[in-house]
PDB file of N, CA and C in Angstrom:
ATOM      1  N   UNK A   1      35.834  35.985  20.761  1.00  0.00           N
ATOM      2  CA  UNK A   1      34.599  35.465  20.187  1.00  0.00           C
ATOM      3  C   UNK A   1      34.447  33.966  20.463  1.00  0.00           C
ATOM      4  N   UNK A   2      35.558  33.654  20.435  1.00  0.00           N
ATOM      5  CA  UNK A   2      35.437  32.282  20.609  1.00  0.00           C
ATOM      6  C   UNK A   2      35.055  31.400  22.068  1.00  0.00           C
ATOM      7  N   UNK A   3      35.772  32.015  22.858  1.00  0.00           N
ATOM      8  CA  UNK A   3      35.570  32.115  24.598  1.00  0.00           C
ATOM      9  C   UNK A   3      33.976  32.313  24.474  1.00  0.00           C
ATOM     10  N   UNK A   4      33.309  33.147  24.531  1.00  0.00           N
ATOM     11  CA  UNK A   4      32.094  33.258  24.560  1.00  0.00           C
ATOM     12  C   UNK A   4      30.904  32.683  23.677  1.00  0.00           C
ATOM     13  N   UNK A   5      31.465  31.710  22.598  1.00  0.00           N
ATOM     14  CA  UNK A   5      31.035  30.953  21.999  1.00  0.00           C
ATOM     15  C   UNK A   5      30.853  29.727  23.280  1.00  0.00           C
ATOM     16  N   UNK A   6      31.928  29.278  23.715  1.00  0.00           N
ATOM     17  CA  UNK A   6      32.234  28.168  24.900  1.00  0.00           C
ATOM     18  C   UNK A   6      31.271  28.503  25.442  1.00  0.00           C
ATOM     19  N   UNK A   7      31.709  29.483  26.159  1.00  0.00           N
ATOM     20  CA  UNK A   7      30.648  29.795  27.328  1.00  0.00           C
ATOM     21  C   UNK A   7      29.091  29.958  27.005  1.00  0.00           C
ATOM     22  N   UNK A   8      28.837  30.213  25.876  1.00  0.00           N
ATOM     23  CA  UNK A   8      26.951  30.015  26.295  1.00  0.00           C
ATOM     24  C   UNK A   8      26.953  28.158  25.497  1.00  0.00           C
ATOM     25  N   UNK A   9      27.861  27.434  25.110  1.00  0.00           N
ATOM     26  CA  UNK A   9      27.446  26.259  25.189  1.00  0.00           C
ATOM     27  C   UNK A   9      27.477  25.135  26.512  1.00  0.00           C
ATOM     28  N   UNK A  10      28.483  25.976  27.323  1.00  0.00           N
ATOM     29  CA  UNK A  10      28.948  25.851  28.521  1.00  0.00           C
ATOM     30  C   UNK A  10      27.361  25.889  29.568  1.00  0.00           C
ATOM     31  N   UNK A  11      26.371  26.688  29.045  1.00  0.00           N
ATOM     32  CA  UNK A  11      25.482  27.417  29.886  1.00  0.00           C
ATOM     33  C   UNK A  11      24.413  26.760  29.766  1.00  0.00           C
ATOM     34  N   UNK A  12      24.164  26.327  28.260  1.00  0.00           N
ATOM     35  CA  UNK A  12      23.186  26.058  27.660  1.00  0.00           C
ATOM     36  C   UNK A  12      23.105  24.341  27.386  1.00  0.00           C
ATOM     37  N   UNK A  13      23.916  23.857  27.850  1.00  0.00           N
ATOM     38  CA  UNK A  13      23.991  21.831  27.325  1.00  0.00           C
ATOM     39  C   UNK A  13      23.141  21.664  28.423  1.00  0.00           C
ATOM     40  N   UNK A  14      23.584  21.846  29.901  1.00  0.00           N
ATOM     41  CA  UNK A  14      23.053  21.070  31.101  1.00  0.00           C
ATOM     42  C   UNK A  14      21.191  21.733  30.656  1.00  0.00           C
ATOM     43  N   UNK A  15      21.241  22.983  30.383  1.00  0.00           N
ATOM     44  CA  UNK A  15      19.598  23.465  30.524  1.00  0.00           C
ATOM     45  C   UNK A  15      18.730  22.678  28.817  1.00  0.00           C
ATOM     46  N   UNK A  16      19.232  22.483  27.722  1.00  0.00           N
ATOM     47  CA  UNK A  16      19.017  21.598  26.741  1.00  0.00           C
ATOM     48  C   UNK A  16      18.968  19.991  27.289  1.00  0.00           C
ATOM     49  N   UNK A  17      19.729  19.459  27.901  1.00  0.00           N
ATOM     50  CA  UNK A  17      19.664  18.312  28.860  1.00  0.00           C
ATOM     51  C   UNK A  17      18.290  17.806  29.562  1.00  0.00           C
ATOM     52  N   UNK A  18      18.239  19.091  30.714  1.00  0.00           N
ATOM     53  CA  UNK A  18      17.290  19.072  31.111  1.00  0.00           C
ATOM     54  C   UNK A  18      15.970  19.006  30.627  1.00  0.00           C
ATOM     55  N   UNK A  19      15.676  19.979  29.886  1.00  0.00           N
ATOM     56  CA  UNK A  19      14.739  19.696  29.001  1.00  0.00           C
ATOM     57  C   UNK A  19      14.491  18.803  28.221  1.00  0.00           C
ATOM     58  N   UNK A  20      15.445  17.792  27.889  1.00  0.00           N
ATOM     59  CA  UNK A  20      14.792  16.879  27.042  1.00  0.00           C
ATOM     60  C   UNK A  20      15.052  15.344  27.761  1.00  0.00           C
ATOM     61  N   UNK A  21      15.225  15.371  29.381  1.00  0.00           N
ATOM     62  CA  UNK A  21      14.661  14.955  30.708  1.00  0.00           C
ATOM     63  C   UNK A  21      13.518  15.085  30.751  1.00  0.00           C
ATOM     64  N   UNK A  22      12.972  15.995  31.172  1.00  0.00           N
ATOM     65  CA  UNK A  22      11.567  16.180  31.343  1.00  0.00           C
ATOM     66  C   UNK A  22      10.796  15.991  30.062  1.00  0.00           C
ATOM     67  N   UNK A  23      10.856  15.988  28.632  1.00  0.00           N
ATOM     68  CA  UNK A  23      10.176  15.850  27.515  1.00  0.00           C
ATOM     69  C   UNK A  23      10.073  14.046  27.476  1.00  0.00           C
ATOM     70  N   UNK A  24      11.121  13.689  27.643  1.00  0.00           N
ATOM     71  CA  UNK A  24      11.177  12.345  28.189  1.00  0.00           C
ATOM     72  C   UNK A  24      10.555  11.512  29.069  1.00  0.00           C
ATOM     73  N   UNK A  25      10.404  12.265  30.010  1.00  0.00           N
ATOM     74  CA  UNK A  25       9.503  11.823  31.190  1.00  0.00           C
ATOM     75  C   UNK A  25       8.000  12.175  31.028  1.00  0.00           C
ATOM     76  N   UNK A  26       7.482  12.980  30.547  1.00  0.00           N
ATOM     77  CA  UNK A  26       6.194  13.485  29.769  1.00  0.00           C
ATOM     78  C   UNK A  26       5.811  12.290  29.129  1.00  0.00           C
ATOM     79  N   UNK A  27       6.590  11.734  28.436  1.00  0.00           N
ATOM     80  CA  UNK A  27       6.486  11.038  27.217  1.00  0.00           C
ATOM     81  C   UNK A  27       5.738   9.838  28.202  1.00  0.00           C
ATOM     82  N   UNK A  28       6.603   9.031  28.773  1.00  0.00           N
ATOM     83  CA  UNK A  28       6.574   7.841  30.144  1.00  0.00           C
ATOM     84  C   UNK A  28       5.186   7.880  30.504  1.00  0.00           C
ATOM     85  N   UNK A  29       4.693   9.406  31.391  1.00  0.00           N
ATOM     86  CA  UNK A  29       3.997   9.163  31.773  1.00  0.00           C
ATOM     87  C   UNK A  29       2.851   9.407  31.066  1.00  0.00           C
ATOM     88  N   UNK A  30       2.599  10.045  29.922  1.00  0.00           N
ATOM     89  CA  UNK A  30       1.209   9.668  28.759  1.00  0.00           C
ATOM     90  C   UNK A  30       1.539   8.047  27.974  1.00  0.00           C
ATOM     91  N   UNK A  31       2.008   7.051  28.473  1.00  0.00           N
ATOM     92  CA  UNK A  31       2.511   6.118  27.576  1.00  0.00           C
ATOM     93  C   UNK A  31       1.305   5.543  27.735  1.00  0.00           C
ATOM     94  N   UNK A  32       0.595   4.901  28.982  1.00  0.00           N
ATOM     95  CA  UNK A  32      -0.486   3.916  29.114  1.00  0.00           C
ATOM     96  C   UNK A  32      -1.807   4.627  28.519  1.00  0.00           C
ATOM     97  N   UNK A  33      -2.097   6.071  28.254  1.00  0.00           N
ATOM     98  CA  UNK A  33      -3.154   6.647  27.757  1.00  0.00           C
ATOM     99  C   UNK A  33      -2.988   6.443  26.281  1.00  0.00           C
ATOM    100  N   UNK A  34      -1.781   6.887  25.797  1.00  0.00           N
ATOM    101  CA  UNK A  34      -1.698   6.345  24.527  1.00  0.00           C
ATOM    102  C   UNK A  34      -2.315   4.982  24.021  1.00  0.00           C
ATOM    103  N   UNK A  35      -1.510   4.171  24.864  1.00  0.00           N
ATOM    104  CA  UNK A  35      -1.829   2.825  24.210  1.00  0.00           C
ATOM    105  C   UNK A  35      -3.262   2.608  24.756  1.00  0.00           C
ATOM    106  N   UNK A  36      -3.700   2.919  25.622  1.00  0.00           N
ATOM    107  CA  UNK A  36      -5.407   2.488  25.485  1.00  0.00           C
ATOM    108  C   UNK A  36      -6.534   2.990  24.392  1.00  0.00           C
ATOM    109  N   UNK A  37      -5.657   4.264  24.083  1.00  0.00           N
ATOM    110  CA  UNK A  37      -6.337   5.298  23.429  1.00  0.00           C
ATOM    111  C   UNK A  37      -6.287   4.507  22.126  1.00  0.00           C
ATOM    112  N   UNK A  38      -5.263   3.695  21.666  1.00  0.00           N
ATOM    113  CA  UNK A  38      -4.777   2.814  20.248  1.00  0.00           C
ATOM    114  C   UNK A  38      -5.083   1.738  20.386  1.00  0.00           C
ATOM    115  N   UNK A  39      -5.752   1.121  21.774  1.00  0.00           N
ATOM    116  CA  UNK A  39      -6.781  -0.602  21.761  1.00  0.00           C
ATOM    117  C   UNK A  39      -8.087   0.019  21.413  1.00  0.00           C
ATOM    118  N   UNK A  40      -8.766   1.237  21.524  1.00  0.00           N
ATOM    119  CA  UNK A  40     -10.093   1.178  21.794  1.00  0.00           C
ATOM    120  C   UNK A  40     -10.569   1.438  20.474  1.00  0.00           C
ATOM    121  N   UNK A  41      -9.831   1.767  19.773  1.00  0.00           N
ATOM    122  CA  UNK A  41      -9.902   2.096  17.968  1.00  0.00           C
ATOM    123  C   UNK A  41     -10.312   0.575  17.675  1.00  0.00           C
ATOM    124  N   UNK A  42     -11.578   0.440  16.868  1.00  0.00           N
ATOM    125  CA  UNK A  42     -12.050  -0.366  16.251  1.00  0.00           C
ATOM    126  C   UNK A  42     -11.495  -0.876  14.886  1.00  0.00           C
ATOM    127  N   UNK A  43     -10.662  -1.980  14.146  1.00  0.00           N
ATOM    128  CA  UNK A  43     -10.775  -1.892  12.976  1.00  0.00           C
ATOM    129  C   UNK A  43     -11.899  -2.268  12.007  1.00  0.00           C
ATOM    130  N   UNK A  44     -11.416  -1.172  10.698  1.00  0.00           N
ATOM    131  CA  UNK A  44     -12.584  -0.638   9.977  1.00  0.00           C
ATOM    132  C   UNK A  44     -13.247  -1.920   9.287  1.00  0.00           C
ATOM    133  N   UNK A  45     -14.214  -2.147   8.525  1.00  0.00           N
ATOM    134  CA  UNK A  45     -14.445  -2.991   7.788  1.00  0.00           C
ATOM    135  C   UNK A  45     -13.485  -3.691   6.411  1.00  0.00           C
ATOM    136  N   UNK A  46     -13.191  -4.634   5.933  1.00  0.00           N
ATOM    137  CA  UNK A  46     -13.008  -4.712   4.894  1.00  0.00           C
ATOM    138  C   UNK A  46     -13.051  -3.939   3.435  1.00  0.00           C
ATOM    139  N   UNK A  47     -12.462  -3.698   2.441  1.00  0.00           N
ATOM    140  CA  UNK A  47     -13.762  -3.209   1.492  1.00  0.00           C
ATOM    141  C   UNK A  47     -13.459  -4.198   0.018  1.00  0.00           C
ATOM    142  N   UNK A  48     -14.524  -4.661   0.345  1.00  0.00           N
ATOM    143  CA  UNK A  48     -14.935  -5.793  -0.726  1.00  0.00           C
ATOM    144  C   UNK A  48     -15.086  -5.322  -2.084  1.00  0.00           C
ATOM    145  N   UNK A  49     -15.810  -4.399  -2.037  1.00  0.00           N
ATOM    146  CA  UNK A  49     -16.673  -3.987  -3.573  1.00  0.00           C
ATOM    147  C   UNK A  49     -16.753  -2.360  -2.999  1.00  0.00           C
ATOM    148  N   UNK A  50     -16.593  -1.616  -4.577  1.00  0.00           N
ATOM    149  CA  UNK A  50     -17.338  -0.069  -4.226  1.00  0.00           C
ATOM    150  C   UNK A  50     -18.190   0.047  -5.537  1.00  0.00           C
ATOM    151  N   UNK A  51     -19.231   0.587  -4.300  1.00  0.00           N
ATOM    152  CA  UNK A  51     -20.735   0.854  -4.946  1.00  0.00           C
ATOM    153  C   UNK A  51     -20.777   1.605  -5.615  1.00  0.00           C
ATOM    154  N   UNK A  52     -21.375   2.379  -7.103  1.00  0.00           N
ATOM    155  CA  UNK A  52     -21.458   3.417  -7.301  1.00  0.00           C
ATOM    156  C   UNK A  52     -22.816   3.769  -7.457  1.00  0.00           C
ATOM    157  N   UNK A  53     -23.244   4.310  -6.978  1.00  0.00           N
ATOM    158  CA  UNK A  53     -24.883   5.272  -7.461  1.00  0.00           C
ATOM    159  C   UNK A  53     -25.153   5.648  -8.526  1.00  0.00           C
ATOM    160  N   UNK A  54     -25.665   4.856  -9.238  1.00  0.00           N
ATOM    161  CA  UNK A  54     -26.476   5.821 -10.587  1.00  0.00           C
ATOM    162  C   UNK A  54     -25.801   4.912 -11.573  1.00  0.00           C
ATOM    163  N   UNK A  55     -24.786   4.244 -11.175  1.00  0.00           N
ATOM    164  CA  UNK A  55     -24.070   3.570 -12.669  1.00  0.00           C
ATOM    165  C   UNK A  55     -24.953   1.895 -13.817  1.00  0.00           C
ATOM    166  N   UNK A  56     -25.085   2.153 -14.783  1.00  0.00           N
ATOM    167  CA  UNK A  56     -25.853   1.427 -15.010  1.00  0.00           C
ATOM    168  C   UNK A  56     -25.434  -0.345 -14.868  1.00  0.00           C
ATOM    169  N   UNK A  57     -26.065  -1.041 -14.645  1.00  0.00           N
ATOM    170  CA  UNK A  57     -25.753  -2.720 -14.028  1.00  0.00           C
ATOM    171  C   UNK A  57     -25.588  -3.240 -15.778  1.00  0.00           C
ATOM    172  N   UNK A  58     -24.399  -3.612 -16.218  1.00  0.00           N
ATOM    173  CA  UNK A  58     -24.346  -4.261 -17.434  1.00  0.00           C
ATOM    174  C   UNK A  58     -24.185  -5.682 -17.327  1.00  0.00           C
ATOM    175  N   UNK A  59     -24.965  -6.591 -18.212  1.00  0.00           N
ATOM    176  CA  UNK A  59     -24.949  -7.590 -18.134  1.00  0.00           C
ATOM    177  C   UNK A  59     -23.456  -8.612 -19.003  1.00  0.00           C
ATOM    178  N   UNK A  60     -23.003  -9.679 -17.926  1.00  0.00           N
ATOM    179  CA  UNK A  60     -21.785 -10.094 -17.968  1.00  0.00           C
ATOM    180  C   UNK A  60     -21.947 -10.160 -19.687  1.00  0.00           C
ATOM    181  N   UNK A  61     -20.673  -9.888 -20.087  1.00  0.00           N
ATOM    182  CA  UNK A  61     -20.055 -10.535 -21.784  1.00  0.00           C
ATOM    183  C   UNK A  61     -20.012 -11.792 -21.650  1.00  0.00           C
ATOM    184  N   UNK A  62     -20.756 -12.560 -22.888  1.00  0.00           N
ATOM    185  CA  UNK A  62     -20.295 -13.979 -23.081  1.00  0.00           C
ATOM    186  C   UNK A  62     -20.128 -14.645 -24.527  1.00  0.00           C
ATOM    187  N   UNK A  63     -18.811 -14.851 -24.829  1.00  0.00           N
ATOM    188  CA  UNK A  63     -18.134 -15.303 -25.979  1.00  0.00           C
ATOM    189  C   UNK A  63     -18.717 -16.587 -26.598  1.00  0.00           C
ATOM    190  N   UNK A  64     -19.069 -15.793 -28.212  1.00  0.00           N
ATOM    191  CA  UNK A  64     -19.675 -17.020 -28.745  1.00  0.00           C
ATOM    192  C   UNK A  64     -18.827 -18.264 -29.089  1.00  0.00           C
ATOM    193  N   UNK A  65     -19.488 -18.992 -29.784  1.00  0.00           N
ATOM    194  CA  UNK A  65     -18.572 -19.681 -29.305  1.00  0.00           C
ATOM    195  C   UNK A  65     -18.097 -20.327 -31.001  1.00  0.00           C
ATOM    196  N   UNK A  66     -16.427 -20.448 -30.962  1.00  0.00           N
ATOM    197  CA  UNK A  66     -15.878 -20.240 -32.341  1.00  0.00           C
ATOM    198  C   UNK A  66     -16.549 -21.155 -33.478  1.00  0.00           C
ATOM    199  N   UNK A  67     -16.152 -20.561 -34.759  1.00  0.00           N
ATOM    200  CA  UNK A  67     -17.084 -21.259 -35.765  1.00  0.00           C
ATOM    201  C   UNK A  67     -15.738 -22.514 -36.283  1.00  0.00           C
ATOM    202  N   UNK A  68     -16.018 -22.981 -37.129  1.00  0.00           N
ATOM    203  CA  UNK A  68     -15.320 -23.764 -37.865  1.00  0.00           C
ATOM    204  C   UNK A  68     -14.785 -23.180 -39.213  1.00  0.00           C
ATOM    205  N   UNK A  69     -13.400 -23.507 -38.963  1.00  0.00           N
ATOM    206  CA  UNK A  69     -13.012 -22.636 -40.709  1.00  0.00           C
ATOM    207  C   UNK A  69     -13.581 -23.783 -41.829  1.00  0.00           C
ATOM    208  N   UNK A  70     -13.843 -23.046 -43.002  1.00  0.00           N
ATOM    209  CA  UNK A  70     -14.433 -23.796 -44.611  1.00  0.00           C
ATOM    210  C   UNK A  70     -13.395 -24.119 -44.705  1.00  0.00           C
ATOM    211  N   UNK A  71     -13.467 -24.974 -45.868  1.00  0.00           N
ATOM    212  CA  UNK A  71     -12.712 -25.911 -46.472  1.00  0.00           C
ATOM    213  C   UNK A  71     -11.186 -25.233 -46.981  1.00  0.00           C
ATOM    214  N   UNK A  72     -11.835 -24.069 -47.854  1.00  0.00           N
ATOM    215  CA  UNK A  72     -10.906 -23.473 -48.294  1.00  0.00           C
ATOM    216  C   UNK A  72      -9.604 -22.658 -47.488  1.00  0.00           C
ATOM    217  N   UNK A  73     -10.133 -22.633 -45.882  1.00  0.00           N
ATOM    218  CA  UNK A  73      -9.469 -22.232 -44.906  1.00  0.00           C
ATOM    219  C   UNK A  73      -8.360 -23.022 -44.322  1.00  0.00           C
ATOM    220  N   UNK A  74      -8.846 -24.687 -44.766  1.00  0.00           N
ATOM    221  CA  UNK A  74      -8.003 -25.139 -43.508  1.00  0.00           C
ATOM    222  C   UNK A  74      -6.725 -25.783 -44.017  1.00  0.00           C
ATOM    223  N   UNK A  75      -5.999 -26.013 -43.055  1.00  0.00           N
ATOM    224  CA  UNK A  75      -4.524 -25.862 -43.487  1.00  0.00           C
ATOM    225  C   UNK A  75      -4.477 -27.754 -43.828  1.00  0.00           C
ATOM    226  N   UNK A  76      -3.218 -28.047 -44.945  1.00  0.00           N
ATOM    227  CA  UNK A  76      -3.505 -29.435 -45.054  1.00  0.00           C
ATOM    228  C   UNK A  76      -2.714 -30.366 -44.236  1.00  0.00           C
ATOM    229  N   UNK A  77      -3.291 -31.230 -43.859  1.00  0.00           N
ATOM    230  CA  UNK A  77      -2.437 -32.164 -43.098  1.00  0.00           C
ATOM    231  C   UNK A  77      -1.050 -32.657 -43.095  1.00  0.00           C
ATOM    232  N   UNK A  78      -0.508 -32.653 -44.348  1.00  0.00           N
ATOM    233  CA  UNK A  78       0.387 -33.015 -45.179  1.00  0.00           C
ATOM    234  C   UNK A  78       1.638 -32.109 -45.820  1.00  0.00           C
ATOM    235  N   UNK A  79       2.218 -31.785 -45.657  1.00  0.00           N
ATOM    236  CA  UNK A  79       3.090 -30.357 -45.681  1.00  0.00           C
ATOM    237  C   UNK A  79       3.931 -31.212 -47.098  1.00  0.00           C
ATOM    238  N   UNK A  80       3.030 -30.269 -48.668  1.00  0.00           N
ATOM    239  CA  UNK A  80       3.724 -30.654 -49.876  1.00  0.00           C
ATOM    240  C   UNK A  80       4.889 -30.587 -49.781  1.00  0.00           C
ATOM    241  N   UNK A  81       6.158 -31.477 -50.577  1.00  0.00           N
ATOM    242  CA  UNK A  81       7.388 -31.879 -50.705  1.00  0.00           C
ATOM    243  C   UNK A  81       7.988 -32.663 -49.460  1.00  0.00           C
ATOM    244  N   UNK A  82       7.008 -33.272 -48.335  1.00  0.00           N
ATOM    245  CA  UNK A  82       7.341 -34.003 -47.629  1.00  0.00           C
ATOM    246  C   UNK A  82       7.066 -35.405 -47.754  1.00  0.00           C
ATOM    247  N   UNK A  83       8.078 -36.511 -47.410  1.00  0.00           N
ATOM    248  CA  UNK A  83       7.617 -37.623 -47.995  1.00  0.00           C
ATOM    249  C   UNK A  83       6.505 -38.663 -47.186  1.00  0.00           C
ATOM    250  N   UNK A  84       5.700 -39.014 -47.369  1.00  0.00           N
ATOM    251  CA  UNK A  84       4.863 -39.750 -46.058  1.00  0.00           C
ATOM    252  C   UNK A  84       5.185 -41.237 -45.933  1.00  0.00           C
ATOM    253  N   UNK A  85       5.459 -42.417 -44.945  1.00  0.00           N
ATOM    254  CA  UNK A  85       6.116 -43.356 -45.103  1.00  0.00           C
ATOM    255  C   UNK A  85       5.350 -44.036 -44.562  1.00  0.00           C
TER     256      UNK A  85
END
């Protein structure tokens, strides 16, 4: 079993060889069609923004603008049991 294991790898390397000779050489000679075929491709546009159809246009948010806390809110300058000098 083993002998005849040899032997069809024996049979079969040079014809696997070959073939991937010639897959090789295939390759070579579509190389310059390729690459023209990959200059003549345009690149696409940018994309800046996507549009949607139908969506309604809301007008920008703009933050009022803060109030002033009352008297009773605001914190005192003076932090009791501290001494001021």
């Amino acid at each position: 079993m083993q002998v005849l294991l040899i032997l069809v790898a024996a049979v079969l390397a040079p014809l696997l060889g070959l073939a991937l000779l010639l897959w090789l050489a295939h390759l070579e000679d579509t190389l310059p069609q390729d690459v023209q075929r990959a200059r003549h491709r345009p690149e696409p546009a940018p994309i800046l923004a996507i549009l949607v159809r139908g969506a309604p246009v809301r007008p920008p948010v703009s933050v009022p603008v803060q109030r002033t806390a009352p008297e009773s809110e605001r914190l005192p300058d003076v932090v009791p049991g501290t001494a001021v000098a």
